[in-house]
Protein backbone atom coordinates (compact mmCIF):
# COMPACT_ATOMS: atom_id res chain seq x y z
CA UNK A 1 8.96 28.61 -24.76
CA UNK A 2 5.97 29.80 -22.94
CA UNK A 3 3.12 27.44 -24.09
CA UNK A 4 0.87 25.62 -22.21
CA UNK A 5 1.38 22.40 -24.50
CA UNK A 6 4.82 21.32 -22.98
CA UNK A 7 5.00 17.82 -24.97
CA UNK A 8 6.89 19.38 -28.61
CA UNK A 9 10.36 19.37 -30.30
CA UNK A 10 12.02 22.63 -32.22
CA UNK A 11 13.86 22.04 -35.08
CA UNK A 12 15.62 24.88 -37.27
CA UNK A 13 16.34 24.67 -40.54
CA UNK A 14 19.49 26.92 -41.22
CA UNK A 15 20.19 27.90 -45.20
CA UNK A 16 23.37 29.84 -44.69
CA UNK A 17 22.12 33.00 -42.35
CA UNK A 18 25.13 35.55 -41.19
CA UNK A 19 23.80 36.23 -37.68
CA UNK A 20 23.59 34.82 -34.32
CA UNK A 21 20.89 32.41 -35.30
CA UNK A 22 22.48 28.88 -35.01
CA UNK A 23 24.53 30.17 -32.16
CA UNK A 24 21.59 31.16 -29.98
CA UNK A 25 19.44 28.26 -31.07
CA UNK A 26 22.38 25.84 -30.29
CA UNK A 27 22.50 26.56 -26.82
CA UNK A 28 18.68 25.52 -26.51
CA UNK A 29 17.56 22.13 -26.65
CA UNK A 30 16.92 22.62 -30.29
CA UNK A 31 18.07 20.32 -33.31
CA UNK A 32 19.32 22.46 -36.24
CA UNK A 33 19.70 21.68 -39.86
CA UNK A 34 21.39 22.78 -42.60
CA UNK A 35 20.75 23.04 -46.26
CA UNK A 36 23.17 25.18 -49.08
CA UNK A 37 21.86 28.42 -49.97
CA UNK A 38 22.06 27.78 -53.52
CA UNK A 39 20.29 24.72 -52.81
CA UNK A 40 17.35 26.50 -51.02
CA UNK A 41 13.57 26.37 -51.33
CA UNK A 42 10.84 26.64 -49.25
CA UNK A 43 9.32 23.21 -50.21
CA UNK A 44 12.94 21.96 -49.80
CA UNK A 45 13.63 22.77 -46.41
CA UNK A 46 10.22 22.23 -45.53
CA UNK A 47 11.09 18.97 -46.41
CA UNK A 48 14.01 18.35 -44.60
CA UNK A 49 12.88 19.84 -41.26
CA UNK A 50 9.58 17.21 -41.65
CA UNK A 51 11.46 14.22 -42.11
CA UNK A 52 13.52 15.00 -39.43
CA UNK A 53 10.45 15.41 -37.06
CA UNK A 54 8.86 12.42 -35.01
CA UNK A 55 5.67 13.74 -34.29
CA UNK A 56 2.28 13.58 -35.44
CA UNK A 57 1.33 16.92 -36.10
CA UNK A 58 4.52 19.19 -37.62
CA UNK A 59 4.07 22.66 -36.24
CA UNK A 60 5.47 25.27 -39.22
CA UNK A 61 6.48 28.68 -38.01
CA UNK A 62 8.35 31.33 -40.33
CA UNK A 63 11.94 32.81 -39.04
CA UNK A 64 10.32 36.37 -38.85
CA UNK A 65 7.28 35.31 -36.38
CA UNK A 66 6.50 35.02 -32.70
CA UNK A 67 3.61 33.44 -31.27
CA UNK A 68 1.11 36.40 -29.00
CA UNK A 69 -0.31 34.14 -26.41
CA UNK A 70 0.74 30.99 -24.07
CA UNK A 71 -1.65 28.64 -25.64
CA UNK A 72 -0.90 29.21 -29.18
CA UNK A 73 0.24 25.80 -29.95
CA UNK A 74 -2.91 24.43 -28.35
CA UNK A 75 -5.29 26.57 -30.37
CA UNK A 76 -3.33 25.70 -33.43
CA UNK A 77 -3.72 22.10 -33.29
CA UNK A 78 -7.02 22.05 -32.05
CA UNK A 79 -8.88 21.39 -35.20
CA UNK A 80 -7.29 18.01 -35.68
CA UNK A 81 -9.89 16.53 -33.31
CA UNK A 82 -11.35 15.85 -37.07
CA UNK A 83 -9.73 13.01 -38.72
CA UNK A 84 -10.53 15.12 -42.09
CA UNK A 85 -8.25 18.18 -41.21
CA UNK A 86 -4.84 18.23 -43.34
CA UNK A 87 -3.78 21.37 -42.26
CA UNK A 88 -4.33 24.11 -39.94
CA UNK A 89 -3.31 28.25 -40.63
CA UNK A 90 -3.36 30.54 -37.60
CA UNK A 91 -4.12 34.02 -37.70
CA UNK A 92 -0.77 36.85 -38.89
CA UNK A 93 -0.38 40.15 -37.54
CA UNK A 94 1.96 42.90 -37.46
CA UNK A 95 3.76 44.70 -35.10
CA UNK A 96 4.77 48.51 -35.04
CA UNK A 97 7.53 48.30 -38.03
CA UNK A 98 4.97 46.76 -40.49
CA UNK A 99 4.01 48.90 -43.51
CA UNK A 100 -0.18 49.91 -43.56
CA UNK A 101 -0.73 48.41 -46.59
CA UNK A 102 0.46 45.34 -45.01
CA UNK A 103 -1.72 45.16 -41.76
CA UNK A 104 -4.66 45.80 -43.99
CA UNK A 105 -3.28 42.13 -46.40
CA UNK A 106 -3.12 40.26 -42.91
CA UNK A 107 -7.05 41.85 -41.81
CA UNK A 108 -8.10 40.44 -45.13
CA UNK A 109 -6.40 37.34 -45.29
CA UNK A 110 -6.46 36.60 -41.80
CA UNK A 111 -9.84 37.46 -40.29
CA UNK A 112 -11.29 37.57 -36.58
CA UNK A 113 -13.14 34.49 -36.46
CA UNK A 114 -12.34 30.91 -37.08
CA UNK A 115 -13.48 28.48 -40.02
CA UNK A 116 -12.85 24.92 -39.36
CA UNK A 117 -14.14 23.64 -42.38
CA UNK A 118 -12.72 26.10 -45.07
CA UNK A 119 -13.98 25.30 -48.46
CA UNK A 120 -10.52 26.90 -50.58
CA UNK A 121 -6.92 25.41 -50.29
CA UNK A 122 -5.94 29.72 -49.14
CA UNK A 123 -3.28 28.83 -45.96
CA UNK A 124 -0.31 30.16 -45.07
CA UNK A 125 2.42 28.47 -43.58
CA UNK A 126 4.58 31.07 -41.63
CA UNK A 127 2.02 29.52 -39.39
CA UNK A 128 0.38 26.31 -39.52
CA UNK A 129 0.59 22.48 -38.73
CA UNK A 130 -0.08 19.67 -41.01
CA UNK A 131 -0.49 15.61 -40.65
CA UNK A 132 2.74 13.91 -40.57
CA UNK A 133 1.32 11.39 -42.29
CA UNK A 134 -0.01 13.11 -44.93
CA UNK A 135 3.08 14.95 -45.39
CA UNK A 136 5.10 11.16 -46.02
CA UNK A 137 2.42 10.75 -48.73
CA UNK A 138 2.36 14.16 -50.32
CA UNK A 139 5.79 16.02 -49.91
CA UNK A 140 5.74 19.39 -50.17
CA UNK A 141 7.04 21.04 -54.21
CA UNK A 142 10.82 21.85 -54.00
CA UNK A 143 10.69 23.31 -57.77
CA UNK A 144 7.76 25.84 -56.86
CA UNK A 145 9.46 29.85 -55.69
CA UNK A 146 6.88 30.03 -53.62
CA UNK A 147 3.22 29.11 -52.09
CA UNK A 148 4.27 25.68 -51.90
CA UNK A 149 1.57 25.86 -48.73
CA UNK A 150 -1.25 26.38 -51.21
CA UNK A 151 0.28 23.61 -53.41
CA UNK A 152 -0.13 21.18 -50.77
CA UNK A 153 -3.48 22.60 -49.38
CA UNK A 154 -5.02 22.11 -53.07
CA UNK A 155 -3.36 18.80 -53.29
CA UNK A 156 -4.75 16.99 -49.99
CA UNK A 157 -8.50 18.98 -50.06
CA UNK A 158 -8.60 16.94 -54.19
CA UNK A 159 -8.26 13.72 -51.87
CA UNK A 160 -11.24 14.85 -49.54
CA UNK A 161 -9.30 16.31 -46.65
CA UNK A 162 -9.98 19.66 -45.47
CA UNK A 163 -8.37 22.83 -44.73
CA UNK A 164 -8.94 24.75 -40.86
CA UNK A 165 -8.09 28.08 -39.77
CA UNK A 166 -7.76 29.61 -36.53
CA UNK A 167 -8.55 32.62 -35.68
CA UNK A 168 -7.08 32.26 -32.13
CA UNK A 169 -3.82 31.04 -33.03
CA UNK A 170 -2.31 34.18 -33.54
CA UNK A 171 1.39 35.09 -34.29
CA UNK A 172 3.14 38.24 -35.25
CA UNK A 173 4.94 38.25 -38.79
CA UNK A 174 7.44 40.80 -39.24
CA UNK A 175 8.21 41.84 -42.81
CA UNK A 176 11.46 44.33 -43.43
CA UNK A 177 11.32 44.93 -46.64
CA UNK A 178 12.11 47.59 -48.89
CA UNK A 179 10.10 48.42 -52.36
CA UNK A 180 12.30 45.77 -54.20
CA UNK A 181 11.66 42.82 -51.81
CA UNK A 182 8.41 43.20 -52.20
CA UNK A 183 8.57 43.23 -56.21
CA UNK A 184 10.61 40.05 -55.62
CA UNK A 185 8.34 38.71 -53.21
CA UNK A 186 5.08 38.98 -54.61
CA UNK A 187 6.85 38.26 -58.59
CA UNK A 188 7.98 35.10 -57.23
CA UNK A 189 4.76 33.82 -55.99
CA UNK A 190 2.88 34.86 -58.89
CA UNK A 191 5.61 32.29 -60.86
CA UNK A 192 4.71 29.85 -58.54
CA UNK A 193 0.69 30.58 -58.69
CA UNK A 194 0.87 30.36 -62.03
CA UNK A 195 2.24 26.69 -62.41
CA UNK A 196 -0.42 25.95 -59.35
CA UNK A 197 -3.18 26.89 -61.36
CA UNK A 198 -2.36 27.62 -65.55
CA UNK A 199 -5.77 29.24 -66.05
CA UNK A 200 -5.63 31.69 -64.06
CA UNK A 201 -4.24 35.00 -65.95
CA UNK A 202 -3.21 38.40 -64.86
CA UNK A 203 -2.87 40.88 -67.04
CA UNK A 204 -1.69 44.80 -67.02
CA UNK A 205 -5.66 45.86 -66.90
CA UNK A 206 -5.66 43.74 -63.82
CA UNK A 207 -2.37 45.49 -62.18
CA UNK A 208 -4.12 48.93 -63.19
CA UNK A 209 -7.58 48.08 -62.04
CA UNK A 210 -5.95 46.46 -58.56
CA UNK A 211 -3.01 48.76 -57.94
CA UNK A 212 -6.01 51.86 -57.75
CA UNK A 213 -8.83 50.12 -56.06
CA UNK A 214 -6.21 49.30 -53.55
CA UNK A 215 -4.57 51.97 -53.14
CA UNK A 216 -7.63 54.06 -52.34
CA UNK A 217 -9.07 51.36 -49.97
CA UNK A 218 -6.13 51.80 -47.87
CA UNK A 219 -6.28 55.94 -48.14
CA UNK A 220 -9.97 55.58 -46.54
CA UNK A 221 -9.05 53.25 -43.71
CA UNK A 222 -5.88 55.17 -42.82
CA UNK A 223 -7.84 58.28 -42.76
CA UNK A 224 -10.32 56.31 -40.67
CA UNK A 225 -7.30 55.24 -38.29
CA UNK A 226 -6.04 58.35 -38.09
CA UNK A 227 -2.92 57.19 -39.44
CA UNK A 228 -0.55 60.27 -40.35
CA UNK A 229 0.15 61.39 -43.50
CA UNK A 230 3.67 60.54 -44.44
CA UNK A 231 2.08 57.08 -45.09
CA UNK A 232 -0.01 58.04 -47.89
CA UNK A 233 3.29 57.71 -49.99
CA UNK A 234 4.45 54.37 -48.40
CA UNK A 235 1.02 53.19 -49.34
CA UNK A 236 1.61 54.00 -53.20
CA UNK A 237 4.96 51.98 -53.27
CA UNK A 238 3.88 49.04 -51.43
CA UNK A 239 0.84 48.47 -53.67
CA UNK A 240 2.53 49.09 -57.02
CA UNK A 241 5.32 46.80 -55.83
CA UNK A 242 2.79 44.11 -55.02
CA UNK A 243 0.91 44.35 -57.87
CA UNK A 244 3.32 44.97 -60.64
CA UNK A 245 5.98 42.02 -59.36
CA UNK A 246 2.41 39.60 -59.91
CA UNK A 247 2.20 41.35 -63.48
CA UNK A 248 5.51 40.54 -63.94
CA UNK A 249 5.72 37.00 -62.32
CA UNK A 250 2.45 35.88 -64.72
CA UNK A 251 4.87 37.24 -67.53
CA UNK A 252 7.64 34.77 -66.58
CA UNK A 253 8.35 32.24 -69.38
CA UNK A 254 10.03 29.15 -69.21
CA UNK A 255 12.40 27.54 -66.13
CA UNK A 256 13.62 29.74 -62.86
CA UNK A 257 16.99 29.46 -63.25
CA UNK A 258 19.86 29.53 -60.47
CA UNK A 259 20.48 33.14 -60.86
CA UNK A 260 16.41 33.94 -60.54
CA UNK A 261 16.17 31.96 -58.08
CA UNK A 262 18.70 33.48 -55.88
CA UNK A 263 17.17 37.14 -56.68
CA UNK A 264 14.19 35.37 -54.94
CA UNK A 265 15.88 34.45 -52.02
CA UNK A 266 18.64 36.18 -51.63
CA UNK A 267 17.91 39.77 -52.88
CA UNK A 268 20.03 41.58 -50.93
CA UNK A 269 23.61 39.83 -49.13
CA UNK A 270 22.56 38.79 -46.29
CA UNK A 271 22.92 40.74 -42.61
CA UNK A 272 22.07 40.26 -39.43
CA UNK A 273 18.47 41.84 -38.30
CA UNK A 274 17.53 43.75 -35.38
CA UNK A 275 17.26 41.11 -32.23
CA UNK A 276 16.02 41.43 -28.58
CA UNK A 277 12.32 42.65 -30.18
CA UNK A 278 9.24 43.20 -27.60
CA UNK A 279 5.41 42.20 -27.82
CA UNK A 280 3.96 45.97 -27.91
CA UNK A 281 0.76 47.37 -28.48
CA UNK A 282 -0.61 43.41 -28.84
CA UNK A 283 -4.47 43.77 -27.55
CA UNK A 284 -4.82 40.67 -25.20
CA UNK A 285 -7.71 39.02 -24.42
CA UNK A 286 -8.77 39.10 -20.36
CA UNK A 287 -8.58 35.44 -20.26
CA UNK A 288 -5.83 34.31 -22.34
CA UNK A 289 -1.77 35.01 -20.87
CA UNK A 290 0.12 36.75 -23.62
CA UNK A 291 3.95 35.62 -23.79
CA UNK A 292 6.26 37.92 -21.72
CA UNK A 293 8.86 38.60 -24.31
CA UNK A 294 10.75 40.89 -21.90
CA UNK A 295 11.35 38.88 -19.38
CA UNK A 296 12.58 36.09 -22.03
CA UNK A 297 14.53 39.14 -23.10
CA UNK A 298 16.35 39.02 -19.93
CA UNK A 299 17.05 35.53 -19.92
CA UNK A 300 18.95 35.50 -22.84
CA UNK A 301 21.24 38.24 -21.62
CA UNK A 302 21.70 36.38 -18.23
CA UNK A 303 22.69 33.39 -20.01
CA UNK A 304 25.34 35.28 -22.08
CA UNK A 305 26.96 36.28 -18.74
CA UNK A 306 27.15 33.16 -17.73
């Protein structure tokens, strides 16, 4: 791992994936965990890869991620110099597969500059590092379908701690996902925003009024880009899927059951994903080192040979 903090552990947390991934991560010094797919949540195996950790600070990183520069790690835990920071969220980009509508969610929700001293529990944990010791007090939700981050951010700022983000801490999040993952994705967080925070409402005026203004924001700034035109209709979908799964997880009545839950997770039987991918088109800063992903590229192949 090309970081400039050296002193760290990896742990994996495994919930029944069909590729390569244990295989490859076994032959790293790397402890992996398991956990039943029908037994699966994110708070869950959250859970189980923190109490397996030793340090002080436990470093959370999404499967579909890679870090951009060397000293990711130590921008990312930089803001616990204050004894008052909980948690810190690192800036999400994507790469040349990501959808539009989806680079312009990360620009919003991730911005250019840091705030160390956020006053909302908004984080995001396919990047971000909490307290350890916070975390043996206040386990993450296992019941939640989602935004179990947010639980826990709302949940340690209502015993005075606060929430940091950095801007410089900057990973790439890779979403494949066709129109009905993100229905499912965005439904199942709306569930789980819901039980977060019962008075908030969202209603079909709100997927109309959202859906548009949206959709038209992201006309204008991919006609600013330049962006071509066969987009226009990717646009559409990803915005009505977004917006109509939140309609429809505010909707939801009563408990997520087994067979919900595994539409969730599990929309699709699982296959293995493209592998081998390469940091391109990632602007780098003169003075940081971005992470050479090609030549880790051709260590892995050199260690299949031998």
């Amino acid at each position: 791992m090309q970081q400039i903090e050296k002193n760290f552990e990896i742990i994996v947390v495994d919930s029944g994936s069909t590729d390569a991934t244990v295989s490859i991560a076994s032959r790293y010094p790397v402890k992996v965990l398991s956990i039943k797919p029908e037994n699966f949540s994110f708070g869950s195996s959250l859970n189980l890869g923190c109490q397996a950790a030793r340090g002080d600070f436990i470093v959370i990183v999404s499967a579909h991620t890679y870090p951009v520069y060397q000293d990711w790690l130590e921008k990312l835990l930089e803001p616990f110099s204050n004894p008052q920071v909980a948690l810190v969220y690192g800036k999400q980009r994507g790469n040349e597969i990501t959808q539009y509508s989806e680079h312009q969610v990360f620009a919003k929700w991730f911005p250019e500059f840091s705030n160390f001293n956020q006053n909302h529990p908004f984080c995001n944990n396919a990047n971000a590092a909490i307290r350890r010791t916070l975390w043996e007090q206040i386990p993450y939700n296992e019941a939640l379908t989602g935004l179990e981050d947010l639980d826990w951010a709302k949940r340690v700022m209502q015993q005075g701690y606060s929430i940091a983000y950095s801007a410089e801490a900057e990973i790439i999040h890779v979403h494949e996902e066709n129109s009905r993952s993100i229905y499912n994705r965005y439904r199942r967080e709306a569930i789980a925003f819901k039980t977060i925070f019962p008075e908030e409402q969202f209603n079909f005026g709100d997927f109309l009024r959202l859906s548009i203004t949206n959709i038209i924001s992201d006309y204008y700034h991919a006609w600013q880009d330049r962006v071509p035109i066969e987009n226009l209709l990717s646009i559409t979908l990803f915005r009505l899927m977004q917006f109509w799964g939140t309609y429809q997880g505010f909707r939801q009545h009563g408990l997520v059951t087994k067979q919900l839950r595994q539409t969730f997770y599990y929309p699709r039987q699982l296959s293995s994903t493209k592998k081998n991918q390469t940091l391109n088109n990632v602007a780098c800063s003169e003075n940081r080192k971005s992470i050479d992903y090609n030549r880790l590229t051709k260590e892995v192949l050199l260690d299949k040979i031998h």
